[in-house]
Protein backbone atom coordinates (compact mmCIF):
# COMPACT_ATOMS: atom_id res chain seq x y z
CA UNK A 1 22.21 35.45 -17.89
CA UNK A 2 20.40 32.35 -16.46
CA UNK A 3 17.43 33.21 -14.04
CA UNK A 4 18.18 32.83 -10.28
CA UNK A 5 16.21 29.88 -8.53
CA UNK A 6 15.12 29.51 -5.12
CA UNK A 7 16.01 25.74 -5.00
CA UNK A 8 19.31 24.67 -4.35
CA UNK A 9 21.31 23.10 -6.40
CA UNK A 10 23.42 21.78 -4.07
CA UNK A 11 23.71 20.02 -0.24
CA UNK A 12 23.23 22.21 2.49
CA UNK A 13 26.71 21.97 3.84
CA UNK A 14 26.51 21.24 7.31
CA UNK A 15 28.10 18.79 10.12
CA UNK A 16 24.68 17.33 11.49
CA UNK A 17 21.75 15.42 9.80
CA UNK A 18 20.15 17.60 6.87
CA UNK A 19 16.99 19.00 8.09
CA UNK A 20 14.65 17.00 6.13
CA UNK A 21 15.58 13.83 7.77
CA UNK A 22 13.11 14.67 10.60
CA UNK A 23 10.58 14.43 8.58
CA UNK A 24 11.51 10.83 7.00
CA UNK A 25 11.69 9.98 10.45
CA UNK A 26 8.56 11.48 11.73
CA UNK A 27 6.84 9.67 8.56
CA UNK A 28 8.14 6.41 9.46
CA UNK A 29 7.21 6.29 13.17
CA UNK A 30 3.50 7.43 11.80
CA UNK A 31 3.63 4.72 9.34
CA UNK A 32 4.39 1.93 12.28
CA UNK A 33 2.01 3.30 14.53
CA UNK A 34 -0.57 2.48 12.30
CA UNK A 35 0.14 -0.59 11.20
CA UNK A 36 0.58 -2.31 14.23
CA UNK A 37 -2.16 0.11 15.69
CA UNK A 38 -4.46 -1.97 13.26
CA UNK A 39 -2.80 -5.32 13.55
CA UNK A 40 -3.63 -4.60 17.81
CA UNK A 41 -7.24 -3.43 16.98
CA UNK A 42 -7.69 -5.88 14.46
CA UNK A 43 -7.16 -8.98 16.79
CA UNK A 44 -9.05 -7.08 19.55
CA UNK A 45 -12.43 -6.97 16.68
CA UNK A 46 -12.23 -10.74 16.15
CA UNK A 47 -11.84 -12.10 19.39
CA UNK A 48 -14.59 -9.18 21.35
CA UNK A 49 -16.60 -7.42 18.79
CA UNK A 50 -17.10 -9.85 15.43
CA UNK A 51 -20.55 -10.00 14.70
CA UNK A 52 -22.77 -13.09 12.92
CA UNK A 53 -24.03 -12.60 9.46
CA UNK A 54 -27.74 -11.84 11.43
CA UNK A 55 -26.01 -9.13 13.61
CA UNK A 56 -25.74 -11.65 16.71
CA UNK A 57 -22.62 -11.40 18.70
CA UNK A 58 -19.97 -13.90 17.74
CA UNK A 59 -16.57 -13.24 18.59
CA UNK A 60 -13.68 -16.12 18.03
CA UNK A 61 -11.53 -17.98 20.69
CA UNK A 62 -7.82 -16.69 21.07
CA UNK A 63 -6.42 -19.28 19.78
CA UNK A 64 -9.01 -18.89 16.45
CA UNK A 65 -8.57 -15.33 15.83
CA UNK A 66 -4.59 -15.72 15.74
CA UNK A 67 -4.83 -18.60 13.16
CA UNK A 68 -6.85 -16.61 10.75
CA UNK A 69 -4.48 -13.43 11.64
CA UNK A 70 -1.44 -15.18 10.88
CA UNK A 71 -3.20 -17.02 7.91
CA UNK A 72 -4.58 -13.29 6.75
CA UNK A 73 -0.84 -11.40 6.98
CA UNK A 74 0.59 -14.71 5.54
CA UNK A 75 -1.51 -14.67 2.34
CA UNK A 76 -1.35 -10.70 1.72
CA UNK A 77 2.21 -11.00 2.00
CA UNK A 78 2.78 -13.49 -0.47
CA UNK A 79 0.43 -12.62 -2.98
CA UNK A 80 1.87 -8.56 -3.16
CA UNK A 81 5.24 -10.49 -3.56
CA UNK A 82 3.53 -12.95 -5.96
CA UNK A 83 1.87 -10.64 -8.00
CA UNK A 84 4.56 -7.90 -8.02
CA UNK A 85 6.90 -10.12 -9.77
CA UNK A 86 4.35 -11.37 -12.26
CA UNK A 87 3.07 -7.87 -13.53
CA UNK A 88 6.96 -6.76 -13.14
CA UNK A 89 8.09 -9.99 -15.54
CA UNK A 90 4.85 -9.45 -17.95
CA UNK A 91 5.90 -5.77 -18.60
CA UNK A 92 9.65 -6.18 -19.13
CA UNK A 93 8.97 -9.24 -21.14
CA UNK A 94 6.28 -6.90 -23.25
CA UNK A 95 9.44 -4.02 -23.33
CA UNK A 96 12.37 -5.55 -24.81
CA UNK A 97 13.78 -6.71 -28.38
CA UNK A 98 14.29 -9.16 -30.45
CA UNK A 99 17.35 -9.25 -28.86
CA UNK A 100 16.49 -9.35 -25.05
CA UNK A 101 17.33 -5.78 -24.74
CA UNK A 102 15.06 -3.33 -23.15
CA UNK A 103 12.85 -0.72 -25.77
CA UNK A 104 12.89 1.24 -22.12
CA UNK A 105 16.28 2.99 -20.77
CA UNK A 106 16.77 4.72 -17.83
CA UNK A 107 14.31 7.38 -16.60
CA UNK A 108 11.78 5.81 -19.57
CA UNK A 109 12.09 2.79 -17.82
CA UNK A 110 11.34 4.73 -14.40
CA UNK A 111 8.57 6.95 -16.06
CA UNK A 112 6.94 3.85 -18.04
CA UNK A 113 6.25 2.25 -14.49
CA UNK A 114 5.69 5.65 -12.54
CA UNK A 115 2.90 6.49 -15.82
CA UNK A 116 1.71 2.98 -14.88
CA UNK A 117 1.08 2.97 -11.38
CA UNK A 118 -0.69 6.93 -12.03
CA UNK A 119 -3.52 5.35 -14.47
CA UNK A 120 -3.68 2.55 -11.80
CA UNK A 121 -4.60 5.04 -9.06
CA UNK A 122 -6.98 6.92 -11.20
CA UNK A 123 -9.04 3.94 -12.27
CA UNK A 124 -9.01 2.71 -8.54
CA UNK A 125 -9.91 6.10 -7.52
CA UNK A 126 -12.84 6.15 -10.08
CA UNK A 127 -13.96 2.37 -9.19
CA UNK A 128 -13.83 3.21 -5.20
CA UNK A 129 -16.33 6.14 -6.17
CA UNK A 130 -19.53 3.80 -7.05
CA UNK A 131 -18.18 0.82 -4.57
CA UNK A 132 -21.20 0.49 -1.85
CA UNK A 133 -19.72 -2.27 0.39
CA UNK A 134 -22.25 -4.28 2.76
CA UNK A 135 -22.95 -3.15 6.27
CA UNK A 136 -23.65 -5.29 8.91
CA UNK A 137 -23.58 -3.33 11.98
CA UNK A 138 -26.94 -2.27 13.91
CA UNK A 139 -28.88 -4.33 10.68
CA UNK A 140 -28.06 -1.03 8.23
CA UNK A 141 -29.27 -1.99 4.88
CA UNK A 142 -26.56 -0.50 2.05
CA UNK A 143 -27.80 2.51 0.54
């Protein structure tokens, strides 16, 4: 006799929206408040609050702070689609035969890159630890 399991192994039948989609909904609104929340605040800092290198008040003209904002979104955009499909080519070129198949199939394809993107986090996560970034609000010295 097979054990009994408390997850389901199938839909929840009902006529509305499964329950969970609240949630993916929730997520996403959270997600977009914060990015443009920091695209907003992040326009506000350059053209009010930017500092000088000395700590000396030096915020940029309107017209200023949008060039380097649309310059700044412009470049992170390309380059995450630049390098995406670069390390994505590298590794399937590294992965397949002498015939052009893949040495990956299916879920070890998927688990290859999920294993990937893991030891990515980890090593970030150690490098972040001992990263002391400069400071140059109120003249604080990094420490």
């Amino acid at each position: 006799m097979m054990p009994s399991s408390d997850y389901r192994t199938a839909p929840l039948a009902t006529t509305t929206l499964p329950p969970g989609i609240a949630y993916i909904i929730g997520n996403e609104a959270a997600e977009r408040f914060s990015y443009y929340g920091m695209r907003a605040i992040l326009i506000v800092f350059m053209t009010q609050y930017l500092l000088s290198a000395d700590g000396v008040s030096a915020p940029m003209p309107e017209d200023e702070a949008k060039g380097w904002f649309h310059l700044f979104v412009m470049a992170f955009f390309m380059l995450s689609i630049s390098l995406g499909n670069l390390f994505t080519s590298a590794v399937n070129f590294l992965i397949r035969n002498d015939d052009g198949s893949s040495k990956l199939a299916g879920a070890d394809y998927f688990l290859f890159f999920t294993g990937l993107m893991l030891v990515t986090a980890i090593i970030f996560s150690i490098v972040a630890r001992f990263y002391n970034g400069q400071r140059h609000l109120h003249q604080e010295q990094p420490g």
